[in-house]
Protein backbone atom coordinates (compact mmCIF):
# COMPACT_ATOMS: atom_id res chain seq x y z
CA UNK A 1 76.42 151.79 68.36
CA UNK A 2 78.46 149.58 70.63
CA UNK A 3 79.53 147.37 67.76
CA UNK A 4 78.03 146.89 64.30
CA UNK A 5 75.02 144.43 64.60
CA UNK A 6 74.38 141.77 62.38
CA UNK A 7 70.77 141.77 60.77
CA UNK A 8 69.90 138.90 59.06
CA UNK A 9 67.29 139.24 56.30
CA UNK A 10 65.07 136.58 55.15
CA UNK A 11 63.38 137.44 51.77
CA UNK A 12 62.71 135.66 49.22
CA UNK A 13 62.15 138.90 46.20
CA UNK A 14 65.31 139.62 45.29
CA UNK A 15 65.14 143.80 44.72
CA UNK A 16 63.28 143.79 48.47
CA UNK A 17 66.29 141.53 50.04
CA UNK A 18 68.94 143.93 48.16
CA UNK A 19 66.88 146.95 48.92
CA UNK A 20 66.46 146.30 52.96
CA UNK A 21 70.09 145.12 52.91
CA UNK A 22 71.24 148.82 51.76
CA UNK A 23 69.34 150.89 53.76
CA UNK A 24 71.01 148.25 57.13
CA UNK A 25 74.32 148.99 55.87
CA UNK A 26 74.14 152.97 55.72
CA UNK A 27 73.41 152.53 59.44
CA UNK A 28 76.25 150.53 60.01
CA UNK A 29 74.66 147.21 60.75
CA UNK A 30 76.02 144.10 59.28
CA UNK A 31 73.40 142.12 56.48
CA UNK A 32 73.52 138.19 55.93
CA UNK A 33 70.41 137.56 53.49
CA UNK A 34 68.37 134.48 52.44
CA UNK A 35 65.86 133.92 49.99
CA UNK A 36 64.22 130.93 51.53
CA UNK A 37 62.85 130.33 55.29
CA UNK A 38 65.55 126.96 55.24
CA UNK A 39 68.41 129.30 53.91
CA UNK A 40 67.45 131.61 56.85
CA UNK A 41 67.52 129.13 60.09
CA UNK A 42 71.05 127.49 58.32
CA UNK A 43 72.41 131.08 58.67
CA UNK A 44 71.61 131.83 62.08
CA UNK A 45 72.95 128.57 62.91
CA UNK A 46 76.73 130.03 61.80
CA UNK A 47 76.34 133.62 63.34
CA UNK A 48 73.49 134.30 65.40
CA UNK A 49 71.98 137.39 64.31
CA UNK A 50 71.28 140.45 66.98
CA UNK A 51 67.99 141.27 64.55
CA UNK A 52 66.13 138.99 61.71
CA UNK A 53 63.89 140.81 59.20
CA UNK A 54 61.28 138.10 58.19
CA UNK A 55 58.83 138.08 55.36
CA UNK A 56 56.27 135.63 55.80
CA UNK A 57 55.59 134.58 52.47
CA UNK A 58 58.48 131.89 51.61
CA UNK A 59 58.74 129.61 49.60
CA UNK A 60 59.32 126.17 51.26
CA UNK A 61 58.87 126.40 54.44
CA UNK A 62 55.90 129.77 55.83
CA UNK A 63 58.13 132.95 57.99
CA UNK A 64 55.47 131.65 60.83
CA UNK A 65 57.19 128.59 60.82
CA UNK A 66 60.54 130.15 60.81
CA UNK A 67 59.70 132.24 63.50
CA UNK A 68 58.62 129.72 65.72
CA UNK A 69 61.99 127.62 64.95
CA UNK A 70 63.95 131.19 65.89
CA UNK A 71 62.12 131.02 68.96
CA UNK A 72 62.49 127.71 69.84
CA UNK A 73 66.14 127.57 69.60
CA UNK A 74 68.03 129.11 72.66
CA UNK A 75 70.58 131.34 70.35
CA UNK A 76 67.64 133.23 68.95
CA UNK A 77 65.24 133.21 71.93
CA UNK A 78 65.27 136.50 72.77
CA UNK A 79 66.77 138.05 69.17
CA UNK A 80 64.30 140.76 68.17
CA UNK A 81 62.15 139.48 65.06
CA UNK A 82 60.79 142.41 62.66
CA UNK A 83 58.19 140.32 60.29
CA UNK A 84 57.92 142.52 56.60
CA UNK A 85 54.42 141.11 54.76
CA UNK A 86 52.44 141.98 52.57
CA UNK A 87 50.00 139.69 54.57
CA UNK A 88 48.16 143.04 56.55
CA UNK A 89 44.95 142.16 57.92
CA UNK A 90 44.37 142.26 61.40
CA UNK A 91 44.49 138.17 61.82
CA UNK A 92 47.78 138.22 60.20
CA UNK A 93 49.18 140.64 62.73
CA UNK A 94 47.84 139.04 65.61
CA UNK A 95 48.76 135.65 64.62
CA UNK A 96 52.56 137.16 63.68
CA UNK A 97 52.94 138.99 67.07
CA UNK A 98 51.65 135.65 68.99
CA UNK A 99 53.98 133.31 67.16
CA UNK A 100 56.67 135.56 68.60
CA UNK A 101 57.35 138.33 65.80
CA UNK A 102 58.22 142.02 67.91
CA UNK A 103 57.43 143.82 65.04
CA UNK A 104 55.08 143.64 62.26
CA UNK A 105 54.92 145.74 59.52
CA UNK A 106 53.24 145.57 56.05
CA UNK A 107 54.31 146.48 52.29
CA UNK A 108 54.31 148.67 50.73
CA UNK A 109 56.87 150.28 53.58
CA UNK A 110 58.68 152.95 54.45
CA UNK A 111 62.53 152.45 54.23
CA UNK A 112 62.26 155.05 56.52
CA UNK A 113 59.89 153.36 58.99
CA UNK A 114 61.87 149.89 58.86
CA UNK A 115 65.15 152.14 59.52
CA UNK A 116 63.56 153.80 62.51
CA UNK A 117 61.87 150.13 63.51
CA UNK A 118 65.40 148.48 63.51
CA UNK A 119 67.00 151.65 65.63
CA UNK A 120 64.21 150.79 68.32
CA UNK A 121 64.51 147.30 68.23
CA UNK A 122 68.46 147.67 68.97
CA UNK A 123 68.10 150.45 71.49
CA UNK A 124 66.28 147.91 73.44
CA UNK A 125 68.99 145.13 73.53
CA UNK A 126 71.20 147.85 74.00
CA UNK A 127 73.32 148.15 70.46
CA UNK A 128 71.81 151.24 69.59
CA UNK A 129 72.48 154.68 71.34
CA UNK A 130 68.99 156.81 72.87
CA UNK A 131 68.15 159.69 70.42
CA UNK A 132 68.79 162.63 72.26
CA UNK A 133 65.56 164.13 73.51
CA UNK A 134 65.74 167.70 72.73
CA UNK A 135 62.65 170.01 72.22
CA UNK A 136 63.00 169.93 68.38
CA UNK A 137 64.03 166.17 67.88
CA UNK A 138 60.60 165.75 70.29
CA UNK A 139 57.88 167.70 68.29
CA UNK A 140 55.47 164.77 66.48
CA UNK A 141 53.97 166.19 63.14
CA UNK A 142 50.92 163.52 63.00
CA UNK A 143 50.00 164.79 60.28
CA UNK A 144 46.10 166.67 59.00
CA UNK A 145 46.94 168.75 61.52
CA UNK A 146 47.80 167.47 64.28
CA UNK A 147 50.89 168.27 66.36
CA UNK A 148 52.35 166.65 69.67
CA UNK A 149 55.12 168.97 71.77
CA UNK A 150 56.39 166.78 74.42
CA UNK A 151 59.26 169.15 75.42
CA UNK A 152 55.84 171.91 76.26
CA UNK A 153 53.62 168.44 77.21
CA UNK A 154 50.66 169.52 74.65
CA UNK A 155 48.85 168.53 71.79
CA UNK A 156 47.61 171.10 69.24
CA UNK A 157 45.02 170.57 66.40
CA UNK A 158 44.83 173.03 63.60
CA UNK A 159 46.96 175.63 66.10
CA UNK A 160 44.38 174.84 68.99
CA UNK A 161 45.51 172.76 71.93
CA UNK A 162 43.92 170.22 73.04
CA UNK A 163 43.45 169.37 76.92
CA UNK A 164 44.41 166.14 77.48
CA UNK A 165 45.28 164.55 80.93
CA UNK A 166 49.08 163.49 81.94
CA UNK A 167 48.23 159.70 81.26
CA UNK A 168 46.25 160.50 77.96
CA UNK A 169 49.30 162.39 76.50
CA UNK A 170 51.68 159.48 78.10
CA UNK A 171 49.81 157.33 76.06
CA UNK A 172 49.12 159.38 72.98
CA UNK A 173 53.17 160.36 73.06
CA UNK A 174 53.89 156.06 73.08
CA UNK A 175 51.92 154.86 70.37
CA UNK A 176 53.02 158.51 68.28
CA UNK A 177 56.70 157.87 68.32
CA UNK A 178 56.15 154.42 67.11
CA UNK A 179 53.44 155.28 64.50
CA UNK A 180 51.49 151.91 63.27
CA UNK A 181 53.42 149.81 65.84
CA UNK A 182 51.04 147.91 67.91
CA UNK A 183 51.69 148.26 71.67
CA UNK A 184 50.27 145.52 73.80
CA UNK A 185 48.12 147.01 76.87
CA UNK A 186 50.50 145.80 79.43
CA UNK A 187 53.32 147.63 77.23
CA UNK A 188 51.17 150.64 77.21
CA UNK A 189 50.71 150.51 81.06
CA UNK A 190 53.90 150.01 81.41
CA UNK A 191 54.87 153.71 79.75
CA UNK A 192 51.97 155.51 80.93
CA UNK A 193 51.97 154.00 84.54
CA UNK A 194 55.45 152.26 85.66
CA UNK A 195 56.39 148.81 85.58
CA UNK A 196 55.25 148.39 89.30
CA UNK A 197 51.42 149.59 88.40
CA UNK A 198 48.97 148.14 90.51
CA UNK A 199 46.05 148.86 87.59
CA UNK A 200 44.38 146.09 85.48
CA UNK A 201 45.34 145.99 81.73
CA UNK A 202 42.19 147.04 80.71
CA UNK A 203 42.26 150.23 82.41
CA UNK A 204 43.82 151.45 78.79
CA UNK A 205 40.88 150.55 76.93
CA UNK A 206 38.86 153.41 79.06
CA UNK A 207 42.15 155.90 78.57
CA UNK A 208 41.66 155.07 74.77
CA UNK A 209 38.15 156.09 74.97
CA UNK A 210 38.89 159.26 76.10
CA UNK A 211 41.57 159.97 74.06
CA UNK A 212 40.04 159.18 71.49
CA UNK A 213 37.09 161.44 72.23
CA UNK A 214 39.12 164.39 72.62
CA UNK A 215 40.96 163.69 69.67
CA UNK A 216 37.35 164.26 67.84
CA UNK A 217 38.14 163.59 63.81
CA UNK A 218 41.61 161.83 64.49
CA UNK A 219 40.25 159.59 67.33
CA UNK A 220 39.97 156.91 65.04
CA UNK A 221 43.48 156.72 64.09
CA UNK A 222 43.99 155.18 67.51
CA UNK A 223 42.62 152.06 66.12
CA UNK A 224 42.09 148.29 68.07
CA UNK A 225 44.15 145.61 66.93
CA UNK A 226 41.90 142.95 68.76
CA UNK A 227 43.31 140.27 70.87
CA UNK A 228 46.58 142.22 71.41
CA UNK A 229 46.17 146.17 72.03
CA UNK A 230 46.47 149.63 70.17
CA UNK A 231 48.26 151.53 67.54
CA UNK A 232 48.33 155.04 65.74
CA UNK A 233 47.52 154.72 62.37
CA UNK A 234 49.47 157.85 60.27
CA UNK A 235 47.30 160.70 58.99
């Protein structure tokens, strides 16, 4: 990293707070925590954060609300907003992602899965170095079977490959290194595509079909988040 970021964690359980707060600091990023939505927007008022960690479930005042407040004011427009719920249906992720969240994942969780959620969310405004992208760092264990080898560009199942076309494995490769992060269709035609694509967005949805079809018993991990787009569910 360029400099150490400051994360600042909004959490109102105190073990979770303490517990997020140590698993920041191992990667060298900087932790200012709050227990309350108010204590939160008072302490990106003194230091803006490069990264907030949000529960939704405050007391006081909602993490909806808190969000929309981070993304009102212009010091936290653009600061990349990881919400951390319990709240998992598919209504609460939608609503999260379209009050302005980036992120949304549910507890239980995966220190392991915020840790790697935080690294992409700073690689993106830059205060984060790329992983390297050798052949070994590349290969995707999905899990029941299922194995993704970028660095060869194929997909094997139970040791037999599966034939998938350049854009299917484009897209299967996105939404596998980010598993249970939901991609938006213009993000996913963005990867698969380029930014300068001259398709509609929901060209993915009949990519999805046939990925999905190919992918026979783990097609339905590819699963709809409706009103926003697609994510891999794990194995």
């Amino acid at each position: 990293m360029s400099r150490e970021p400051l994360a600042l964690v909004i959490e109102d359980h105190r073990d979770i707070r303490e517990l997020v707060a140590y698993h920041l600091r191992r990667e060298s990023v900087r932790v200012t925590a709050a227990a309350t939505g108010e204590e939160g927007l008072a302490a990106a008022g003194r230091e803006t954060p490069d990264l907030v960690i949000l529960d939704l479930m405050l007391p006081g005042m909602d993490g909806l609300s808190v969000c929309r407040k981070l993304r009102a004011a212009d010091a936290t427009r653009e600061t990349p907003i990881l919400v951390l719920t319990a709240k998992g249906e598919e209504a609460d992720v939608v609503t999260g992602l379209e009050t302005g969240a980036d992120d949304y994942i549910t507890k239980p969780f995966s220190p392991r899965v915020l840790m790697a959620r935080v690294r992409a969310a700073l690689r993106r405004i830059g205060l984060a170095e790329e992983e390297g992208p050798g052949p070994a760092d590349e290969e995707l264990d999905l899990g029941r079977g299922l194995l993704l080898r970028p660095g060869r560009h194929e997909v094997l199942l139970d040791g037999e490959r599966i034939d998938l076309t350049a854009t299917e494995f484009k897209l299967l490769h996105c939404l596998a290194r980010r598993m249970g992060l939901v991609f938006t269709r213009n993000q996913l035609l963005d990867v698969v595509h380029g930014k300068l694509h001259a398709v509609t967005d929901r060209a993915v949805d009949v990519q999805v079909v046939g990925l999905r079809r190919k992918l026979g018993a783990h097609g339905d991990r590819v699963e709809t988040v409706r009103g926003v787009g697609y994510r891999l569910t794990e194995g």
